[in-house]
Protein backbone atom coordinates (compact mmCIF):
# COMPACT_ATOMS: atom_id res chain seq x y z
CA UNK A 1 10.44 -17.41 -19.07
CA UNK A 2 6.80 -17.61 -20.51
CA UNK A 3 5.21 -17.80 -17.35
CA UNK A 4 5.74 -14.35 -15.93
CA UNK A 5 2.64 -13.09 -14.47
CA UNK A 6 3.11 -9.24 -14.58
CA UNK A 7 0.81 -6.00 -13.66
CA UNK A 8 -2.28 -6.35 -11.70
CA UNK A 9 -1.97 -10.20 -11.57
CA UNK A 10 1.49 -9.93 -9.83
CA UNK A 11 0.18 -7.11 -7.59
CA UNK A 12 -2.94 -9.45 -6.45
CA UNK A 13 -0.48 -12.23 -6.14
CA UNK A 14 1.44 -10.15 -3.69
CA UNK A 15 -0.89 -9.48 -1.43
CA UNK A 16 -2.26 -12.89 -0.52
CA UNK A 17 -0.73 -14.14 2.55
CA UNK A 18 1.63 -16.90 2.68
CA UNK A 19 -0.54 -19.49 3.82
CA UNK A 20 -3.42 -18.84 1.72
CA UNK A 21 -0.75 -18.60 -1.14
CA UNK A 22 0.50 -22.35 -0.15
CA UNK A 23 -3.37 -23.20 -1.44
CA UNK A 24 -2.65 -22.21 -5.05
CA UNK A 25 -3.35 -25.28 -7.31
CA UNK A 26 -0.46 -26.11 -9.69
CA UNK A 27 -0.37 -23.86 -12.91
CA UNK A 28 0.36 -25.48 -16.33
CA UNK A 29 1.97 -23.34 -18.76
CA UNK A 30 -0.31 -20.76 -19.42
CA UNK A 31 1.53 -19.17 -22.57
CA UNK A 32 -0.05 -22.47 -24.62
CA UNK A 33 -3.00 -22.12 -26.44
CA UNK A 34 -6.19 -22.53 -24.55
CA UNK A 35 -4.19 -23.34 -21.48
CA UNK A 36 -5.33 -20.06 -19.74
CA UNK A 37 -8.69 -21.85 -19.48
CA UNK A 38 -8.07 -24.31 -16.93
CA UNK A 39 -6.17 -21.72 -15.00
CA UNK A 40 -9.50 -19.92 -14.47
CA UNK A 41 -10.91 -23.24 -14.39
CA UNK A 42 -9.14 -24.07 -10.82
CA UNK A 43 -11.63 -23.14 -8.01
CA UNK A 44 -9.27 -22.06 -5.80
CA UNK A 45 -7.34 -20.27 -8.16
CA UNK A 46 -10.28 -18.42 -9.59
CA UNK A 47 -11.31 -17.03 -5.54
CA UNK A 48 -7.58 -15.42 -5.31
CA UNK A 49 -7.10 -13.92 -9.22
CA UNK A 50 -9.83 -12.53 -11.50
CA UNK A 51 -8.97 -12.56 -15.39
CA UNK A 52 -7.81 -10.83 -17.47
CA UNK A 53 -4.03 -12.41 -16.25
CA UNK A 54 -1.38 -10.08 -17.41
CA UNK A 55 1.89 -11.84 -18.58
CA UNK A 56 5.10 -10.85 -19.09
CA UNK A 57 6.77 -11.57 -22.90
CA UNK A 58 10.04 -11.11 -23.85
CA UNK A 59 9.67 -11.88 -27.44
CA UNK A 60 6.78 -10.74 -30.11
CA UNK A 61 6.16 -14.09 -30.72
CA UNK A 62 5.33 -15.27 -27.34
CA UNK A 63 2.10 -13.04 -27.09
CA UNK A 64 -0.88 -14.91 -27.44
CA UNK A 65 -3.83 -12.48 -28.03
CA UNK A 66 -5.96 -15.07 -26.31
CA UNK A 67 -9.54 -12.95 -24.57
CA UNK A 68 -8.28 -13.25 -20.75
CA UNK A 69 -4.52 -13.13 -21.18
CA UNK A 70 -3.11 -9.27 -21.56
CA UNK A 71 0.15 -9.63 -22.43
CA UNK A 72 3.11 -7.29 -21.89
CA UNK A 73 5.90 -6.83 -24.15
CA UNK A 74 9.76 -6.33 -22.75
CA UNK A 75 12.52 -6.14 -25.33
CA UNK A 76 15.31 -6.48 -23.89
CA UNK A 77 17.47 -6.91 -20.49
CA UNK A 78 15.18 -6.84 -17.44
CA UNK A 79 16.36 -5.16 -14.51
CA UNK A 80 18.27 -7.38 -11.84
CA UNK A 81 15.81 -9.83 -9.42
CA UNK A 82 12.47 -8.39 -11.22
CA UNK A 83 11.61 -12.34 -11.81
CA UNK A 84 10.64 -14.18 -8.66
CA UNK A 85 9.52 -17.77 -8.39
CA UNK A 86 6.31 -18.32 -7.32
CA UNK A 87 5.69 -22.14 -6.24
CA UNK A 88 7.05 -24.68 -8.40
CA UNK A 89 5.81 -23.88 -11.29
CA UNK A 90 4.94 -20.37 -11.64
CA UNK A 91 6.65 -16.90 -11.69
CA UNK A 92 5.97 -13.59 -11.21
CA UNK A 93 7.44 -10.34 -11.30
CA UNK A 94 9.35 -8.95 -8.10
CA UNK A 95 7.17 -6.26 -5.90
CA UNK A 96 9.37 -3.61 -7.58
CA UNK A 97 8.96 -4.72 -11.70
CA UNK A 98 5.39 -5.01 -10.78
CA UNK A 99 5.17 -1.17 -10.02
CA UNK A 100 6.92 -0.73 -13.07
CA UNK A 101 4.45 -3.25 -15.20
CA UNK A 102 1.81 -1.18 -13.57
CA UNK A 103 3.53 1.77 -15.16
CA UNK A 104 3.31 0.54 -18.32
CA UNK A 105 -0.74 0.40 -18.24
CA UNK A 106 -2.34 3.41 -19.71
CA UNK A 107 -5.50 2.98 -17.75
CA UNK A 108 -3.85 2.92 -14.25
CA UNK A 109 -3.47 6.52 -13.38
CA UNK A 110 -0.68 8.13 -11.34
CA UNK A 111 -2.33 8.17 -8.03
CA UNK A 112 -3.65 4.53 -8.50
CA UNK A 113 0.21 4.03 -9.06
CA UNK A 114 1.16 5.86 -6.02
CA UNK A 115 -1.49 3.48 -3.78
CA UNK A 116 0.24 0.53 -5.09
CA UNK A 117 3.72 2.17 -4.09
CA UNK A 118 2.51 3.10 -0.55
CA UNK A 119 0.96 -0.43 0.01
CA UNK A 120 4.25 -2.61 -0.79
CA UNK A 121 6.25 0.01 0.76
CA UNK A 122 3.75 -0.07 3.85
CA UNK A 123 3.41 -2.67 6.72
CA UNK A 124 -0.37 -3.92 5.28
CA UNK A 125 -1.85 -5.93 2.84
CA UNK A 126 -5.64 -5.89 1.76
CA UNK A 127 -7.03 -9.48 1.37
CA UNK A 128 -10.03 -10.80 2.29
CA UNK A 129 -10.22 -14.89 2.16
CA UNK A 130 -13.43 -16.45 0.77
CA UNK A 131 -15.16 -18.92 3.22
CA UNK A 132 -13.85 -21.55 0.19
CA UNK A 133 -10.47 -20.50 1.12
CA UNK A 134 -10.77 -20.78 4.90
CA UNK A 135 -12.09 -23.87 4.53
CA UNK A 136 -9.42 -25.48 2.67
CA UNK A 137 -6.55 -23.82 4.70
CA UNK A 138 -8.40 -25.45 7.77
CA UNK A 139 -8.68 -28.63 6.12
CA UNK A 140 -4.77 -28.43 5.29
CA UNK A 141 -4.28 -27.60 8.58
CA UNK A 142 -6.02 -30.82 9.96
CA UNK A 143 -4.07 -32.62 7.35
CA UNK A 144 -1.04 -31.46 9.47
CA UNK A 145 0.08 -29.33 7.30
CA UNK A 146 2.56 -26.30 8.39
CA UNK A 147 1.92 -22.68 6.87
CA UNK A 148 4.56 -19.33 7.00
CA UNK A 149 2.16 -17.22 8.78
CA UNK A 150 4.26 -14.15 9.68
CA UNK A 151 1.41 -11.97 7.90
CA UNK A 152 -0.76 -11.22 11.17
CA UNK A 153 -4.71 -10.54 10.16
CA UNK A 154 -6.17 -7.30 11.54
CA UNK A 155 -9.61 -7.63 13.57
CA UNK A 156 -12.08 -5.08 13.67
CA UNK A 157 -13.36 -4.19 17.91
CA UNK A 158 -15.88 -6.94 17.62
CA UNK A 159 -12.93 -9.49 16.88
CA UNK A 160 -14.29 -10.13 13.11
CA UNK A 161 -11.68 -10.21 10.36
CA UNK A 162 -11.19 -6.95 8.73
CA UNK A 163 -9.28 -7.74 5.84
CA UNK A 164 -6.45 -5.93 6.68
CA UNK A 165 -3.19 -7.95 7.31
CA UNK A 166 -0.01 -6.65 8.71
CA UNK A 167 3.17 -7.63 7.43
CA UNK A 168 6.90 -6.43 6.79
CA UNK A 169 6.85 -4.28 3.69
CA UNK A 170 7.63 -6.08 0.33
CA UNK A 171 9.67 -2.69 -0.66
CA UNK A 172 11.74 -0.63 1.47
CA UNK A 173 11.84 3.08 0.39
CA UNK A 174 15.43 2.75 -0.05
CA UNK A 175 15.07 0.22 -3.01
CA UNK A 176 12.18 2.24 -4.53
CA UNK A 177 14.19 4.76 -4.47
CA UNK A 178 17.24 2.82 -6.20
CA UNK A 179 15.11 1.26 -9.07
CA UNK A 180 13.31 4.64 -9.93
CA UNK A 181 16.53 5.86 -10.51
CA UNK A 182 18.06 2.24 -12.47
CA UNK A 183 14.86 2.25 -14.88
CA UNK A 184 14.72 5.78 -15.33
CA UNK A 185 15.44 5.31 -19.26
CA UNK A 186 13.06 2.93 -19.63
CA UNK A 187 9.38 2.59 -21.02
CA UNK A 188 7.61 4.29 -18.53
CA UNK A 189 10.57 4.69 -16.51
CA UNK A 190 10.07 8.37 -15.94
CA UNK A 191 6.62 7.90 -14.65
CA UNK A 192 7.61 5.39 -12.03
CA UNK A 193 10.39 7.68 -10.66
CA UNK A 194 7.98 10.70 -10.59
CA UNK A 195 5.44 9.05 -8.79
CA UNK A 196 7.99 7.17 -6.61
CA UNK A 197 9.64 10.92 -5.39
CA UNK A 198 5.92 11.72 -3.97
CA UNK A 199 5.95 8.48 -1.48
CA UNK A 200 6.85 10.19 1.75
CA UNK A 201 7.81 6.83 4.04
CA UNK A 202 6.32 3.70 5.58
CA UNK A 203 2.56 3.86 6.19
CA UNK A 204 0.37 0.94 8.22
CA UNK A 205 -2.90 1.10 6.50
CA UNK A 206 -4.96 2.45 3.49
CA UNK A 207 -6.12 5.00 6.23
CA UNK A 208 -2.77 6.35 6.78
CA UNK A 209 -2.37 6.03 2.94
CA UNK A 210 -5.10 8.26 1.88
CA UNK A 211 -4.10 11.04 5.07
CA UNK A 212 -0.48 11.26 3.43
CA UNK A 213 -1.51 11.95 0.36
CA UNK A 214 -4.27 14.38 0.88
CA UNK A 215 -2.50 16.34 2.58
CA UNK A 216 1.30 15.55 1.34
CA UNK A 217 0.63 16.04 -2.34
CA UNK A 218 1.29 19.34 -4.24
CA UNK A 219 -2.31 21.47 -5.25
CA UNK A 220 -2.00 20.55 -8.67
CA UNK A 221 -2.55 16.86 -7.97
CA UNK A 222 -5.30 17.26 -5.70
CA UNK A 223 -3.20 17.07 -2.19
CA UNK A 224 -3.17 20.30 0.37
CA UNK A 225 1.07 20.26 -0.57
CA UNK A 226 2.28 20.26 3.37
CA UNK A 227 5.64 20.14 3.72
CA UNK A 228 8.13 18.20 5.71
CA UNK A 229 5.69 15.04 6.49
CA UNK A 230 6.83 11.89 7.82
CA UNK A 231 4.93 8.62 8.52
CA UNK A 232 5.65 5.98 10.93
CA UNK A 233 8.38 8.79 12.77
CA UNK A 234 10.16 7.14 15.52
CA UNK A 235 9.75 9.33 18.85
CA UNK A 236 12.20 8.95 21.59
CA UNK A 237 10.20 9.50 24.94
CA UNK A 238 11.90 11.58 27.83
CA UNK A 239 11.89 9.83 31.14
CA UNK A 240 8.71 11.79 32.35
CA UNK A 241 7.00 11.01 28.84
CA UNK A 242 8.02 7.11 29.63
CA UNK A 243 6.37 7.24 32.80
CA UNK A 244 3.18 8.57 31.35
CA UNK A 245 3.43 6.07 28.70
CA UNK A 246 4.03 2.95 31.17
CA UNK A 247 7.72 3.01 30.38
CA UNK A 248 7.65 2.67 26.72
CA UNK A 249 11.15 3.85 25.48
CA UNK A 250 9.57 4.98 22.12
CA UNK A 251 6.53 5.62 20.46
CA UNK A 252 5.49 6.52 16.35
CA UNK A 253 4.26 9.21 15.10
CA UNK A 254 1.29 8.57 12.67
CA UNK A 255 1.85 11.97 9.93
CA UNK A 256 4.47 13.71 11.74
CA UNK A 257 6.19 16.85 10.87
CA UNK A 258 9.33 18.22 12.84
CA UNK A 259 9.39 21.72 11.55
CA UNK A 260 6.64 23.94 12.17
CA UNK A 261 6.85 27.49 12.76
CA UNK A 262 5.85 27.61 16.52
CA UNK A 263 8.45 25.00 16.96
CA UNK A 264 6.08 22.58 18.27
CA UNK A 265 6.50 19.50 16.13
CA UNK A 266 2.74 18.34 15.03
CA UNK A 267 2.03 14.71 15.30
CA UNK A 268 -1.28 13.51 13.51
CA UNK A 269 -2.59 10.35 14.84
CA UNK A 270 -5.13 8.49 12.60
CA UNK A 271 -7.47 7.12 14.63
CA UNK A 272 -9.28 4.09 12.35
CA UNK A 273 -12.17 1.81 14.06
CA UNK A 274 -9.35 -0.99 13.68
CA UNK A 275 -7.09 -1.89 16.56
CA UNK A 276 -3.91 0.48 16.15
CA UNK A 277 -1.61 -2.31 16.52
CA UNK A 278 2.17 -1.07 17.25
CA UNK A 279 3.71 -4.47 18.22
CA UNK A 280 5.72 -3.91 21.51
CA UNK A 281 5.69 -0.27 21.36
CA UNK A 282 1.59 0.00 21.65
CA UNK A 283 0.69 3.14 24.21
CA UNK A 284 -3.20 3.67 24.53
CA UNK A 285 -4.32 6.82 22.79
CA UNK A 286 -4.67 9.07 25.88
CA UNK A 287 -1.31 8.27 28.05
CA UNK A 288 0.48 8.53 24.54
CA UNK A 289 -1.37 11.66 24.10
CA UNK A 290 -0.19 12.86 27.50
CA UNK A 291 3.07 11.69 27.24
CA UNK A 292 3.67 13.62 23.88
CA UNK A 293 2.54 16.72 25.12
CA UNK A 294 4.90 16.63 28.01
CA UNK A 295 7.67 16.70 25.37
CA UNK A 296 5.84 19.73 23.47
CA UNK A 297 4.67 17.47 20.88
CA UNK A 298 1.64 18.60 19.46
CA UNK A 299 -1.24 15.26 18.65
CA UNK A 300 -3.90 15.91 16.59
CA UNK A 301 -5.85 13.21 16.35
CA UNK A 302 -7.62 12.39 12.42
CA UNK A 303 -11.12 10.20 12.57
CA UNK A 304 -11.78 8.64 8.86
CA UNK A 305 -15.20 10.71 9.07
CA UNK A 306 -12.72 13.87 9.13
CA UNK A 307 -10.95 12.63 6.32
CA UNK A 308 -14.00 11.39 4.27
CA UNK A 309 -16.71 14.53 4.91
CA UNK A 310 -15.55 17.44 2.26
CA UNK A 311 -16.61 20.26 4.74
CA UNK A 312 -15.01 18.62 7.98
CA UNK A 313 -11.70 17.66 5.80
CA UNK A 314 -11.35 21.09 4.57
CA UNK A 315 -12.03 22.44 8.13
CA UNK A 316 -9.03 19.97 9.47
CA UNK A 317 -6.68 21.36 7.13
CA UNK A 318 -7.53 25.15 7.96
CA UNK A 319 -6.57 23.98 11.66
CA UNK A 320 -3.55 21.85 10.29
CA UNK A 321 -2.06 25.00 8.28
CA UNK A 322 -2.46 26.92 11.89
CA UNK A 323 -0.44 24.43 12.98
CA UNK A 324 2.02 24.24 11.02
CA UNK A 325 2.50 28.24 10.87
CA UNK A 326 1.34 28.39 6.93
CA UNK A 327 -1.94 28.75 5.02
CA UNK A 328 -3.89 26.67 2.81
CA UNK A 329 -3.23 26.60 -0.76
CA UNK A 330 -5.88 28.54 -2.69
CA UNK A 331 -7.15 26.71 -5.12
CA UNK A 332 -8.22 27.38 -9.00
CA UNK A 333 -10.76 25.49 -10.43
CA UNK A 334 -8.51 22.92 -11.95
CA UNK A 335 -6.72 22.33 -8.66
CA UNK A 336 -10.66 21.71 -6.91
CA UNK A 337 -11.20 19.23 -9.46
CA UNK A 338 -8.13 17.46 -9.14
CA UNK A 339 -8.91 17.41 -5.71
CA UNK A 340 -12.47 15.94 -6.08
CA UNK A 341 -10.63 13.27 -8.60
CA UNK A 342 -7.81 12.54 -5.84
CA UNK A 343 -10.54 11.37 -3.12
CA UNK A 344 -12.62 9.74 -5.53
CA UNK A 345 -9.55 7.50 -6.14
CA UNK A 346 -8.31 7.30 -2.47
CA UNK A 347 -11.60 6.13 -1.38
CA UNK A 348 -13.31 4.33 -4.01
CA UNK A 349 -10.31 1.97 -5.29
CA UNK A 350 -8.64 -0.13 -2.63
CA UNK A 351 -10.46 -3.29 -3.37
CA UNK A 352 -11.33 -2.89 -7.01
CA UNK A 353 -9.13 -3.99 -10.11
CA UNK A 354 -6.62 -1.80 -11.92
């Protein structure tokens, strides 16, 4: 049990996909002395994790102090599946205990937290491949060798890789939900299930990600604190609305709220440069647009720019609030700087280390 790799290690672990995982070089124990170094040593292991690796230790003694290993201490029973084996020779903490080891971090503040919940919760992974990498899963793969490659990579309009993937999520909302609530007691437990109560359902990108939470979030942590939002909400189309849509029996609503006061249900529709990929269900922005409205469904459409710009965000959320029959919250000077710290997060920290 000495080679646990918890924290930010695990969470970088979990997003590679499966056949760029298959690349990983074997790992000798890395609790021994000095061992650590040819870890970091390994070329390809060095393109998919950056030091310091955190580790998991169940006993005082295990911890090794060693410059590039962080170790973290657990006393006691850990909670049921949070140890998953990781090729032959290596484990790692389940999606779930690696929220929790995340938790445990001082440095990784609560909305850093929340990302992490959202993106193993979501349907997308962030990963960009070195040319290294490509080239040895291409060489693999003229070796004949045979990868899982359910994760489907995301291309931007020119047909470059975007380093988005698309995937199944790692944690469904239900078990999020169930472990907040199991580890509760714990170190850190409290934290987890606070932040865990704020993640409002399934998103499909960091785009969709930083729209929830902007405008999902109560004043005090930055967010405009709308009420009611749902991501990913399945729509059932009325026969007219199918026809419209080229027979599509259902579509998904982006941000979607159900109650509003002019009893018009208000779907936002994020509108990235990235291919909107809805598997079998995909309607093109202006027939789904049509066919929505036909069912009194109001689309609002969200560019990033709108999201990004202070001034346009601010005037999106005035029009949102109309919307949705309420008003913007007004905001002390505390709440505007927790709001200038929440975007600096959302937009700044996808791709850099906890």
């Amino acid at each position: 049990m000495d080679q646990i790799l918890s924290g930010p290690t695990a969470f970088a672990l979990h997003r590679i996909p499966p056949q760029y995982r298959a690349l990983l070089p074997s790992v000798p124990f890395i609790g021994a002395p000095a061992c650590w170094r040819t870890v970091l040593k390994e070329s390809l292991f060095r393109t998919l994790i950056q030091p310091p690796l955190y580790c998991l230790r169940q006993a005082r003694s295990a911890c090794s102090g060693a410059k590039n290993l962080k170790d973290q201490l657990w006393l006691g029973d850990l909670p049921f599946g949070a140890i998953e084996n990781y090729g032959s020779d290596l484990q790692v903490t389940s999606p779930l205990m690696t929220l929790l080891t995340l938790a445990r971090i001082p440095h990784v503040s609560d909305v850093r937290l929340l990302m992490a919940m959202y993106e193993l919760c979501g349907t997308f992974s962030l990963f960009a491949p070195t040319e290294e990498l490509c080239a040895a899963l291409e060489t693999a793969r003229s070796a004949g060798a045979r990868f899982f490659e359910e994760w489907r990579p995301v291309k931007k309009a020119d047909g470059r890789p975007s380093g988005l993937w698309s995937r199944r999520p790692l944690v469904a909302i239900e078990e999020l939900s169930s472990f907040a609530n199991e580890v509760r007691t714990y170190r850190c437990g409290a934290r987890f299930a606070r932040c865990a109560k704020l993640v409002t359902g399934i998103c499909a990108s960091p785009f969709e990600v930083q729209a929830t939470m902007l405008l999902s979030l109560p004043p005090k942590l930055g967010g405009q604190g709308f009420k009611g939002l749902e991501n990913n909400k399945e729509i059932k189309l009325t026969s007219d609305a199918r026809l419209l849509s080229g027979r599509v029996r259902c579509c998904y609503g982006d941000l979607f709220f159900e109650n509003t006061t002019s009893g018009r249900p208000l779907d936002i529709e994020c509108q990235s440069g990235l291919v909107h990929d809805r598997y079998e269900s995909f309607i093109s922005d202006s027939d789904r647009m049509a066919a929505l409205q036909t069912m009194g469904i109001e689309v609002l459409p969200l560019t990033y720019d709108q999201l990004f710009n202070p001034e346009k965000y601010h005037a999106v959320c005035a029009h949102i609030a109309h919307l949705l029959g309420t008003k913007p919250p007004v905001l002390d000077a505390r709440m505007h700087q927790m709001e200038t710290n929440l975007r600096y997060r959302l937009f700044t920290s996808w791709n850099t280390p906890f």
